[in-house]
PDB file of N, CA and C in Angstrom:
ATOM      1  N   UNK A   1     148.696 267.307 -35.390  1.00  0.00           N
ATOM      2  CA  UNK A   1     147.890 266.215 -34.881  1.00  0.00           C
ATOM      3  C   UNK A   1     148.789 265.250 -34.122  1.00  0.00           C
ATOM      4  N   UNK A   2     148.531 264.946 -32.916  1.00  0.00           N
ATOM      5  CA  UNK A   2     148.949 263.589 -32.353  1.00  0.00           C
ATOM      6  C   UNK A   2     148.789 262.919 -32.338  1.00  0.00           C
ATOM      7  N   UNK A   3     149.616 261.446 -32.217  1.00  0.00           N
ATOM      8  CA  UNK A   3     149.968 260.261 -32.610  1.00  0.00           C
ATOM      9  C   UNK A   3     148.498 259.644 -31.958  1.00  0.00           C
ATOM     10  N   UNK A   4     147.944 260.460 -30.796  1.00  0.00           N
ATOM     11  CA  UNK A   4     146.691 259.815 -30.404  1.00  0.00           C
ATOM     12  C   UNK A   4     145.515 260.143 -31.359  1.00  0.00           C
ATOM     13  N   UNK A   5     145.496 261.276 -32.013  1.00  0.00           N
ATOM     14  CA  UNK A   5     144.177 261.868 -32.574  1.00  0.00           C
ATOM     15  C   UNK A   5     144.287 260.751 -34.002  1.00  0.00           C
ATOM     16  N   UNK A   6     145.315 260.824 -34.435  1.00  0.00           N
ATOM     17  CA  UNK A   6     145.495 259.852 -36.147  1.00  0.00           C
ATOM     18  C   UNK A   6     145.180 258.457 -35.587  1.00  0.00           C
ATOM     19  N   UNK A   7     146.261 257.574 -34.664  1.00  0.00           N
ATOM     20  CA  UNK A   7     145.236 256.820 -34.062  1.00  0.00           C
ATOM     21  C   UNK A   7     143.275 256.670 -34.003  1.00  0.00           C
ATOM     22  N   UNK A   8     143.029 257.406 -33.593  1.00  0.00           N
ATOM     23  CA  UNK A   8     141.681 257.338 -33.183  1.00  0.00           C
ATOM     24  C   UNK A   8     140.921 257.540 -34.553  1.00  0.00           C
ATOM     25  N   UNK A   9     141.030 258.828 -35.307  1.00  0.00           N
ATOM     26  CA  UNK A   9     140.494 258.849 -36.093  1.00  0.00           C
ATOM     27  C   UNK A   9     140.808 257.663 -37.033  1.00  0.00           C
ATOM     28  N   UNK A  10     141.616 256.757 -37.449  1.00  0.00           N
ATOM     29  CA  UNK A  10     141.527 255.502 -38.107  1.00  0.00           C
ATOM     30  C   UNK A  10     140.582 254.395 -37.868  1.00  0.00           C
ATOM     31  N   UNK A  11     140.723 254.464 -36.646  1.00  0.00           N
ATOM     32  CA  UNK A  11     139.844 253.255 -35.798  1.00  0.00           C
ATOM     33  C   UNK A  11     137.910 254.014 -35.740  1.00  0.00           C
ATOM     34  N   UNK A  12     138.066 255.125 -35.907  1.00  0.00           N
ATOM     35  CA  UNK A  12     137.185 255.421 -36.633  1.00  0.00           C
ATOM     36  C   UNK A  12     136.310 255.703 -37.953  1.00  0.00           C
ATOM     37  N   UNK A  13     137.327 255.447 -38.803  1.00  0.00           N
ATOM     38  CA  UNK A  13     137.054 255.166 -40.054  1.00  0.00           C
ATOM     39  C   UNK A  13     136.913 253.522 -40.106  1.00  0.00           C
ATOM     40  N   UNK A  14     137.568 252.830 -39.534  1.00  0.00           N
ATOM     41  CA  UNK A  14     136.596 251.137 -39.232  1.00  0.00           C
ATOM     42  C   UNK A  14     136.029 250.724 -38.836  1.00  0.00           C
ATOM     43  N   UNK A  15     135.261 251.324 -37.600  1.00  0.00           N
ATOM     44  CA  UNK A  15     134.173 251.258 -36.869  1.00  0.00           C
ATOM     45  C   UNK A  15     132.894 251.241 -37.976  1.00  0.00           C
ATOM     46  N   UNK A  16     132.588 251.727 -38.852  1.00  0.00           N
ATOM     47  CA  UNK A  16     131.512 251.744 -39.553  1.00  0.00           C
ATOM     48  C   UNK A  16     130.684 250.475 -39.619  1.00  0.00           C
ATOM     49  N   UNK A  17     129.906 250.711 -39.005  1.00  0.00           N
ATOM     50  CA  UNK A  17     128.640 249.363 -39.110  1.00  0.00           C
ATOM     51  C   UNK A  17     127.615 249.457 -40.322  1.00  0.00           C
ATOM     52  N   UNK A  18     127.277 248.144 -40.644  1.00  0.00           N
ATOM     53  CA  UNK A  18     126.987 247.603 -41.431  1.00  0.00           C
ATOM     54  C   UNK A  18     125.427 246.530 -41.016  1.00  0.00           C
ATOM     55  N   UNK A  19     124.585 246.581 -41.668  1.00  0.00           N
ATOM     56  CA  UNK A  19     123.419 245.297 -42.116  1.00  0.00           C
ATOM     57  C   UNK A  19     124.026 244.614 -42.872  1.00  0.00           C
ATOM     58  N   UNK A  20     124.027 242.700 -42.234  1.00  0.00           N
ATOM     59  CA  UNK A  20     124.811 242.060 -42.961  1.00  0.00           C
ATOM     60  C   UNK A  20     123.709 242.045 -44.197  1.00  0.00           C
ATOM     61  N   UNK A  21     122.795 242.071 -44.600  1.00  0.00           N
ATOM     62  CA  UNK A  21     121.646 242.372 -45.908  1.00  0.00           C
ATOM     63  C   UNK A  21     122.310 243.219 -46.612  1.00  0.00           C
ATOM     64  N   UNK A  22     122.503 244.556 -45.904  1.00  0.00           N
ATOM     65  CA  UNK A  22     123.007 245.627 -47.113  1.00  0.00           C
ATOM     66  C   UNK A  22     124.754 245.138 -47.503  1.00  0.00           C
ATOM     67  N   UNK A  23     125.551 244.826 -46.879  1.00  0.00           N
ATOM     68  CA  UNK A  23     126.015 244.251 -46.699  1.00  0.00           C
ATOM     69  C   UNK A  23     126.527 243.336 -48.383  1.00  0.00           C
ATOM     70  N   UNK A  24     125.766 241.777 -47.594  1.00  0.00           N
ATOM     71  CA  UNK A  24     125.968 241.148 -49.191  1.00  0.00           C
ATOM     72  C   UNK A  24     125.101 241.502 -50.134  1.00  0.00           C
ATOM     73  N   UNK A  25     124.251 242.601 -50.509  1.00  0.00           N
ATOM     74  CA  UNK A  25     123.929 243.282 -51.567  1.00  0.00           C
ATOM     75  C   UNK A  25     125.080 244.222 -51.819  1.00  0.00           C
ATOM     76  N   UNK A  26     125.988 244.709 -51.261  1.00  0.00           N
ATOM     77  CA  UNK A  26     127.090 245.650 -51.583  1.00  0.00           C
ATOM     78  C   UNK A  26     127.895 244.784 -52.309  1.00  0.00           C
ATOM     79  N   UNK A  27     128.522 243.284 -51.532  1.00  0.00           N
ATOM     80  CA  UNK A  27     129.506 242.867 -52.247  1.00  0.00           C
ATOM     81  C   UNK A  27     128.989 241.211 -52.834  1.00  0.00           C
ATOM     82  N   UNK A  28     127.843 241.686 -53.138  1.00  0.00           N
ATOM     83  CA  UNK A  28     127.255 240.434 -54.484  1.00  0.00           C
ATOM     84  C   UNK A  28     127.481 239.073 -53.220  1.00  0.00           C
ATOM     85  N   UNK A  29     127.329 238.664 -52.091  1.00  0.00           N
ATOM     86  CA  UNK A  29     127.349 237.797 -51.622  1.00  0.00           C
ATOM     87  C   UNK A  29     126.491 236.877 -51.792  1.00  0.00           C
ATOM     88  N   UNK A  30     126.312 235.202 -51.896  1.00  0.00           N
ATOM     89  CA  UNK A  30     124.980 234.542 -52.070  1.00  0.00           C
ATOM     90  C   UNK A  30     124.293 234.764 -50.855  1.00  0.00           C
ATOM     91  N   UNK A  31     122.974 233.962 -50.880  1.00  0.00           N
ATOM     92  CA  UNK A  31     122.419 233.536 -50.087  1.00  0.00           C
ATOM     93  C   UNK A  31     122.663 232.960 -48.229  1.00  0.00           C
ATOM     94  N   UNK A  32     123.422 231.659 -49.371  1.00  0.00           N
ATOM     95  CA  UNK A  32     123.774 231.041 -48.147  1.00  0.00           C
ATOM     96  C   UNK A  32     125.146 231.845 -47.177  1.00  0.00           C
ATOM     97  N   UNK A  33     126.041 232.676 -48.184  1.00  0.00           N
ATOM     98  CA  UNK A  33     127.014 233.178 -46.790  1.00  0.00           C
ATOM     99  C   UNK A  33     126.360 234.022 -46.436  1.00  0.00           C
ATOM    100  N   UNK A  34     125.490 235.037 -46.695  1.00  0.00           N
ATOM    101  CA  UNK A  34     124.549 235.620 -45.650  1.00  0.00           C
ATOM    102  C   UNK A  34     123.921 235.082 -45.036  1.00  0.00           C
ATOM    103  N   UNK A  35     123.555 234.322 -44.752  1.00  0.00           N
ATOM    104  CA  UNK A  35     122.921 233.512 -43.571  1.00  0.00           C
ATOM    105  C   UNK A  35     124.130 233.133 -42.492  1.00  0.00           C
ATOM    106  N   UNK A  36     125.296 232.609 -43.185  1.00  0.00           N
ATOM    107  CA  UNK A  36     126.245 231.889 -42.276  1.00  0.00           C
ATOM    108  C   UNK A  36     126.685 233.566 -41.613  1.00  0.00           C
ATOM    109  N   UNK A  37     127.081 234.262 -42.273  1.00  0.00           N
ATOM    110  CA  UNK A  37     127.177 235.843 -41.391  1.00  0.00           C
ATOM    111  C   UNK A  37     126.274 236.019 -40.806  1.00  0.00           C
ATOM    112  N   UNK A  38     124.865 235.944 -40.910  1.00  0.00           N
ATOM    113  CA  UNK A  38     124.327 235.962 -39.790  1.00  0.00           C
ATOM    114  C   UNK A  38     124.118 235.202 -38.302  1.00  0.00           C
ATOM    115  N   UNK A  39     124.266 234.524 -38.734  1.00  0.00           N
ATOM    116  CA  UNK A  39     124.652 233.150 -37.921  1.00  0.00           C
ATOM    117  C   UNK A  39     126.232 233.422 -36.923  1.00  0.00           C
ATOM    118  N   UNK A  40     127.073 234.092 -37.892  1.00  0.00           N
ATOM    119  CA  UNK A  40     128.151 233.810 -36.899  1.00  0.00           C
ATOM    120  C   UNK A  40     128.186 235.613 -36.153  1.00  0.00           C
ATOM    121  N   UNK A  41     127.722 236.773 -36.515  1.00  0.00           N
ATOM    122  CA  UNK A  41     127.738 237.739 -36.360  1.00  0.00           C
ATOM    123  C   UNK A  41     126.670 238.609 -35.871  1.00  0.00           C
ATOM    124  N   UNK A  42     125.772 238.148 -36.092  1.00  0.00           N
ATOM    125  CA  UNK A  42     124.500 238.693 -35.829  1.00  0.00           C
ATOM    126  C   UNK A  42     123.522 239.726 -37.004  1.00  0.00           C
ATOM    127  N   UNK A  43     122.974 240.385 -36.601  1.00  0.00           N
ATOM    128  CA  UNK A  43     122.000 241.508 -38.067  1.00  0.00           C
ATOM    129  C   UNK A  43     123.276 242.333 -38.414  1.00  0.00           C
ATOM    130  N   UNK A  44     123.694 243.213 -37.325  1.00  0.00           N
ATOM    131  CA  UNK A  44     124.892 243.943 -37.404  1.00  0.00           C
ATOM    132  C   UNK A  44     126.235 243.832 -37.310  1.00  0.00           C
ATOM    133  N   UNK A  45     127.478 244.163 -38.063  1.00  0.00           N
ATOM    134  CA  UNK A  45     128.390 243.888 -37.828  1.00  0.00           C
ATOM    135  C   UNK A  45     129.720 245.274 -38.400  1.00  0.00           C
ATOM    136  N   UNK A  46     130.759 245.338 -37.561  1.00  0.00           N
ATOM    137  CA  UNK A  46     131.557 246.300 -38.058  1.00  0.00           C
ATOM    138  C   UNK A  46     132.018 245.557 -39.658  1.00  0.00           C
ATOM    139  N   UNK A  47     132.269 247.309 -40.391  1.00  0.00           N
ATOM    140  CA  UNK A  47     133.060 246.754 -41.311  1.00  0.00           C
ATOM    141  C   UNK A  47     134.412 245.915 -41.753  1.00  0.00           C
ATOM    142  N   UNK A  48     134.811 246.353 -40.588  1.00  0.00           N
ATOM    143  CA  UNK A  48     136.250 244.971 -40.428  1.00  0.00           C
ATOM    144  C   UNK A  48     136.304 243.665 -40.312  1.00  0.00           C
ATOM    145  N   UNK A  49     134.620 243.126 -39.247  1.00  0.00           N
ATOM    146  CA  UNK A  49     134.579 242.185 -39.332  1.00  0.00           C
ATOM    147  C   UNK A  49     133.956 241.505 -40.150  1.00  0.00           C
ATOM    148  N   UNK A  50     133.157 242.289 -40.801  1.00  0.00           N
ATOM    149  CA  UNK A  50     132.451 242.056 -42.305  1.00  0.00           C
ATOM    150  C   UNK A  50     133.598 240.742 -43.060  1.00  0.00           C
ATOM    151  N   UNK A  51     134.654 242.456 -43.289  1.00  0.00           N
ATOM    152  CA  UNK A  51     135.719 241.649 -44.144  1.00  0.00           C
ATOM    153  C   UNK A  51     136.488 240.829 -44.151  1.00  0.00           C
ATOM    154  N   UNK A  52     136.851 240.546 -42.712  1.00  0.00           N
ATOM    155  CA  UNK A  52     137.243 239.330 -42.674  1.00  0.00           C
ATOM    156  C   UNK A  52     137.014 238.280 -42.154  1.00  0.00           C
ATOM    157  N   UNK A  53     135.607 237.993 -42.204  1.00  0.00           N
ATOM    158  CA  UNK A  53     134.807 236.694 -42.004  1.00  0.00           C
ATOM    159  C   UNK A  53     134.509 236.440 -43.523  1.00  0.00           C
ATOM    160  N   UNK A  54     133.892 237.208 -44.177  1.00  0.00           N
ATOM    161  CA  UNK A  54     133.174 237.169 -45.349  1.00  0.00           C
ATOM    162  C   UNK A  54     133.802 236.166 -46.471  1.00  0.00           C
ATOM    163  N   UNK A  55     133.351 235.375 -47.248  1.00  0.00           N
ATOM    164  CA  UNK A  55     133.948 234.459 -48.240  1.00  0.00           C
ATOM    165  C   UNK A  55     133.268 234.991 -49.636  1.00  0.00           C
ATOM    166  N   UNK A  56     133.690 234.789 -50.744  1.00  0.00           N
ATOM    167  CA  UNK A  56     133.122 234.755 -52.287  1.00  0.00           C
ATOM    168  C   UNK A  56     133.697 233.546 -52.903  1.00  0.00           C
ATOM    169  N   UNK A  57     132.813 232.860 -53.173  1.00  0.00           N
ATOM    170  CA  UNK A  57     132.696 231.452 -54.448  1.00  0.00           C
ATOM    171  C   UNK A  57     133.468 232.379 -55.456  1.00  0.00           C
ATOM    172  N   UNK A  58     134.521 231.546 -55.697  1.00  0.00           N
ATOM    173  CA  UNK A  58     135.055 232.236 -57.204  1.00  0.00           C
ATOM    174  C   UNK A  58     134.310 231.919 -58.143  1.00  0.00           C
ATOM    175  N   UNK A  59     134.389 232.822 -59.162  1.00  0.00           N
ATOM    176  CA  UNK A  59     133.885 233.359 -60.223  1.00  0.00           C
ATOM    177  C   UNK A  59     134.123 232.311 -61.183  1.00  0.00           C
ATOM    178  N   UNK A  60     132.801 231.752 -62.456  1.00  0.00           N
ATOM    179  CA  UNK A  60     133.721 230.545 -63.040  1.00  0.00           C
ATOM    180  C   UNK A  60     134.771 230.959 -64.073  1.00  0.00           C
ATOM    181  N   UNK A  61     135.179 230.059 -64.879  1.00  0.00           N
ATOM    182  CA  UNK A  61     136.271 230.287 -65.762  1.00  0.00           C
ATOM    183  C   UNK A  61     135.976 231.013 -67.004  1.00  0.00           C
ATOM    184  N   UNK A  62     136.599 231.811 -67.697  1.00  0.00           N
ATOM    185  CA  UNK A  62     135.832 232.388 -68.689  1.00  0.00           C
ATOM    186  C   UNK A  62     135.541 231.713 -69.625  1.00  0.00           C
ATOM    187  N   UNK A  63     136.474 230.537 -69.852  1.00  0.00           N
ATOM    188  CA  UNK A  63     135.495 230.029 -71.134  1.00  0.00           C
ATOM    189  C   UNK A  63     134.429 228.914 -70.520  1.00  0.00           C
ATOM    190  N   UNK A  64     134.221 229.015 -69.294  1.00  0.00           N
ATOM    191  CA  UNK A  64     132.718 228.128 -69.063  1.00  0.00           C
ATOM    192  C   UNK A  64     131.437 229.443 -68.785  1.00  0.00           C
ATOM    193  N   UNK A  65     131.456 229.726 -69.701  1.00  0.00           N
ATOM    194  CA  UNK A  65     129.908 230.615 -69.947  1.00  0.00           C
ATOM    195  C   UNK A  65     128.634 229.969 -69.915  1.00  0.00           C
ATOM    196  N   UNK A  66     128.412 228.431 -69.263  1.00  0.00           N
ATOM    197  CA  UNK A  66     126.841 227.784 -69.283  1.00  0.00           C
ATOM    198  C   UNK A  66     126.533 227.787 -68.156  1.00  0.00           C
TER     199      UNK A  66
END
């Protein structure tokens, strides 16, 4: 394989598009950053840029369970 074909085929394994809906149902996103992804990205978006636009509210502390 050449340095062009491994190339390409990578950039094809990131190309994968995405519904920002299915989307933050995949990675537990709220509400509101799905909207702001939609807002800044549109319905559709590659998976790269998914990931690095995308934010998560940390998780609370374990001993605050209320």
């Amino acid at each position: 394989m050449t340095a062009t074909k491994a190339q390409q085929t990578r950039s094809f394994r990131l190309a994968r598009v995405w519904t920002i809906s299915d989307f933050a149902k995949r990675f537990r996103l709220d509400r509101l950053e799905e909207k702001r992804l939609l807002k800044l990205l549109g319905p559709t978006a590659t998976e790269r840029q998914l990931l690095l636009n995308a934010g998560r509210r940390p998780l609370n502390p374990a001993g605050d369970l209320s």
